[in-house]
Structures are given as structure tokens and as C-alpha cells.
Protein backbone atom coordinates (compact mmCIF):
# COMPACT_ATOMS: atom_id res chain seq x y z
CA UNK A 1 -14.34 -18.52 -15.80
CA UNK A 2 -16.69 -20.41 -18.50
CA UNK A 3 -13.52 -20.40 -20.60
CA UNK A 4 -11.14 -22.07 -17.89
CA UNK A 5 -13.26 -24.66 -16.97
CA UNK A 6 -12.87 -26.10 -20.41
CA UNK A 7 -9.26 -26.44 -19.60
CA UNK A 8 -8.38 -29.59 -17.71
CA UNK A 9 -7.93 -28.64 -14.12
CA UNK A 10 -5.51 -31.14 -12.47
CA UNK A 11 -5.05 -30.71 -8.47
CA UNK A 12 -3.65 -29.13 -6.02
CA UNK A 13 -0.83 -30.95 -6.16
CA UNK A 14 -0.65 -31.25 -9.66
CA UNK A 15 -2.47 -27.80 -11.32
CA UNK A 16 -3.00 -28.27 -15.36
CA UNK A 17 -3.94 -25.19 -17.64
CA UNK A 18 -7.30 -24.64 -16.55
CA UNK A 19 -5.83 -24.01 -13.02
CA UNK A 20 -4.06 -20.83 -12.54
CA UNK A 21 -7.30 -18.96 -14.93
CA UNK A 22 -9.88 -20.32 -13.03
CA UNK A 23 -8.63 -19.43 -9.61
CA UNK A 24 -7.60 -16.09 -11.24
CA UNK A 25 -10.78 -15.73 -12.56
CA UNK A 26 -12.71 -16.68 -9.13
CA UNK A 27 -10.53 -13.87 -7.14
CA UNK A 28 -11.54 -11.16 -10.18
CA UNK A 29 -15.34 -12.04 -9.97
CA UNK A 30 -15.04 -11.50 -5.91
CA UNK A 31 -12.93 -8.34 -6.07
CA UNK A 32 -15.65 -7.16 -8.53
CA UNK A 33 -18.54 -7.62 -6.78
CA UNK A 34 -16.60 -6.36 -3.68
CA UNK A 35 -16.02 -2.60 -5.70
CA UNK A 36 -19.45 -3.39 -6.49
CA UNK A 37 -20.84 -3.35 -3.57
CA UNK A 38 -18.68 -0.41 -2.14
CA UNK A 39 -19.63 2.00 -4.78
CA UNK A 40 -23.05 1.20 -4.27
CA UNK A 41 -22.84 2.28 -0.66
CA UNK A 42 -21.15 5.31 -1.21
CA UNK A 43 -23.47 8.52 -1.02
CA UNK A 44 -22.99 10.56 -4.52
CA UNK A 45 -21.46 13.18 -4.55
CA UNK A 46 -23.43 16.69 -4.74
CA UNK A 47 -20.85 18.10 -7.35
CA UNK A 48 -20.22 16.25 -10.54
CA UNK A 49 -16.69 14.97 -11.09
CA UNK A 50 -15.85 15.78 -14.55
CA UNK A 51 -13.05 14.06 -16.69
CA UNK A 52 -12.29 16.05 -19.42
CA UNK A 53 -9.92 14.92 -21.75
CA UNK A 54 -7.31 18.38 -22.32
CA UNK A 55 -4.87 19.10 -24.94
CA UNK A 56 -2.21 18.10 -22.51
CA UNK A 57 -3.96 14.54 -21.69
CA UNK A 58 -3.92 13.65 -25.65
CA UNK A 59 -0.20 15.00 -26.34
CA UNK A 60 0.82 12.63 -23.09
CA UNK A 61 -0.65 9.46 -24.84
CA UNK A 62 0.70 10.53 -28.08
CA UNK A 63 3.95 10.86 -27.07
CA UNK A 64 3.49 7.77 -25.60
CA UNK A 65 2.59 5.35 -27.97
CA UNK A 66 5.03 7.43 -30.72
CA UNK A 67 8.12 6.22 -27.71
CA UNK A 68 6.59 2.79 -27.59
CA UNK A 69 6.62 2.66 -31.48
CA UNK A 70 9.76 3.83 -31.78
CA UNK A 71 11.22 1.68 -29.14
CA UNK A 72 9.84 -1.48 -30.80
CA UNK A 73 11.52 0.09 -34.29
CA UNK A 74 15.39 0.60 -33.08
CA UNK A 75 15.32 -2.28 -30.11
CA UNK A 76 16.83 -4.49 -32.78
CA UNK A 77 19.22 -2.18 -33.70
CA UNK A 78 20.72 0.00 -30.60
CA UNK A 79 20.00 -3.50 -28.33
CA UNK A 80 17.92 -3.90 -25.65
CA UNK A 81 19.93 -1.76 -22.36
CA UNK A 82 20.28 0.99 -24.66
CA UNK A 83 16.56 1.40 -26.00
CA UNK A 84 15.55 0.81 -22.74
CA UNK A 85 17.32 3.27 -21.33
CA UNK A 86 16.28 5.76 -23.52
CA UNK A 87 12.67 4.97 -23.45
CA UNK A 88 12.29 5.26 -19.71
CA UNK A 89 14.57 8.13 -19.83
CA UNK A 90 12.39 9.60 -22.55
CA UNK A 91 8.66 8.81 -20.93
CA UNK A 92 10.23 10.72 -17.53
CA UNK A 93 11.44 13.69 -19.07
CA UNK A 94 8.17 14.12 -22.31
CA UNK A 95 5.00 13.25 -19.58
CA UNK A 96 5.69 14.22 -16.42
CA UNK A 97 9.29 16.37 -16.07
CA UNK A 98 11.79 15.03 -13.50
CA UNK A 99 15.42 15.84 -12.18
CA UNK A 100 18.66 14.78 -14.53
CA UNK A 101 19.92 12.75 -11.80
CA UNK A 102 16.70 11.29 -10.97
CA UNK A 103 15.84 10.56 -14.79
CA UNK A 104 19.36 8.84 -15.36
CA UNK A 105 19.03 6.79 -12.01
CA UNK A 106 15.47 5.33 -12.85
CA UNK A 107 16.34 4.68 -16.45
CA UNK A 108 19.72 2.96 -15.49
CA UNK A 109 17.97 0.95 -13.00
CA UNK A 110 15.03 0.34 -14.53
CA UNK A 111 16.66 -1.10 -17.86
CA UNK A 112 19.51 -3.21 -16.18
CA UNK A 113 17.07 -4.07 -13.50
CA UNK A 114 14.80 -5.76 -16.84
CA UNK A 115 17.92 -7.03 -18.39
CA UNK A 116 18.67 -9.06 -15.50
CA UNK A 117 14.65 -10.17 -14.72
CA UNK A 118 14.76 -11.35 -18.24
CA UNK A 119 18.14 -12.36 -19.27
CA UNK A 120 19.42 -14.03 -15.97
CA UNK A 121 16.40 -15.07 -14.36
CA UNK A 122 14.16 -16.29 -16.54
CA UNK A 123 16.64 -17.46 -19.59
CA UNK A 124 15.35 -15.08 -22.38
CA UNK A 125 17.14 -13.74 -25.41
CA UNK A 126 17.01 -10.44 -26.04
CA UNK A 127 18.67 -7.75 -28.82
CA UNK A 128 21.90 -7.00 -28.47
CA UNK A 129 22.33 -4.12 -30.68
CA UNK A 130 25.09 -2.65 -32.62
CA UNK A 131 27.21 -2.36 -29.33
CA UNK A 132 26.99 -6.13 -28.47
CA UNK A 133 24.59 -5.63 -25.16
């Protein structure tokens, strides 16, 4: 918030750059004191929740951020729809297993559904690959 208001403001009518983080940062002051106030309510609990990090837990985020790696690697040269595809496709089979069908219909959806968000909607340019899409 102290950051935003050095931004100019503008209006209502006519919001600047300081606008959209100050209101932003307004709503995430009085959604925190709102958890705030709700956990201090809440009786604790007799029994301690633990959360131990397992073996599975750390090969999940490693396999994660190895996909993400690799997806920022061979974007440029599969293209965009295909790396897509396979990283979705990837991150549902590797951390949490899923039907074929089910696997191939997220990924397909998810990675056209981007395409078109990014491509058609808002007017950016993204790898096309060896394949030409």
C-alpha cells in the first residue's frame, strides 16, 4: 500500500498506475485481518496437526520444477501447443495419476484453451515450433 500511493492515482473515471495496487492492496490488508481474526477465534485443536514433508512430497516438486525447466528449454523448439500439451499431460500423469482419456482431454483443452487466451484474445506471440503451431 505505502508503495502504491507513490504512484499517481487518477479517478474513478480515469484510474492511473497507482490505482489498480492500491485498491488491490486495501482488499488484501482486509481479507488479512479477516483470516486474522477467524483463526484467532478458533479453539486449538487438542491434537497437533503435523506437516511432514515425505519422500513422495519432495519427488512431486522435483518433478515439477524439472517439467517446468524443461518446458521453458524445448517451448522454442517443439512450439507452444505441443509443449503445452505435453507438460500438462506430463504434471497429470508424474504427481497425481489420472485416466488416458482424461489426461489427453485436459491437456488438449488446457493448451488450445491458452493458445487461444493468449494468441486470439489478447494479441500475443508465441513459439511456433518446428511444426509451424
Amino acid at each position: 500500500m505505502t508503495e502504491a500511493s507513490k504512484l499517481s492515482f487518477g479517478s474513478l473515471r480515469a484510474p492511473e498506475t497507482g490505482f489498480l495496487p492500491f485498491i488491490l492492496s486495501i482488499f488484501l490488508a482486509l481479507f488479512s485481518l479477516v483470516l486474522l481474526g477467524q483463526s484467532i477465534k478458533e479453539k486449538k485443536s487438542k491434537e497437533e496437526v503435523s506437516y511432514e514433508m515425505r519422500f513422495g512430497s519432495w519427488r512431486r516438486i522435483g518433478l515439477t520444477m524439472g517439467t517446468l525447466l524443461l518446458f521453458t528449454i524445448f517451448v522454442e523448439r517443439l512450439g507452444y501447443l505441443i509443449s503445452s500439451f505435453l507438460l500438462v499431460a506430463f504434471l497429470l500423469i508424474a504427481i497425481e495419476p489420472q485416466k488416458w482419456w482424461l489426461v489427453i482431454g485436459i491437456a488438449v483443452l488446457s493448451s488450445i484453451g491458452s493458445y487461444v487466451l493468449f494468441v486470439l484474445c489478447l494479441g500475443i506471440t508465441l513459439p511456433e515450433g518446428v511444426f509451424g503451431f
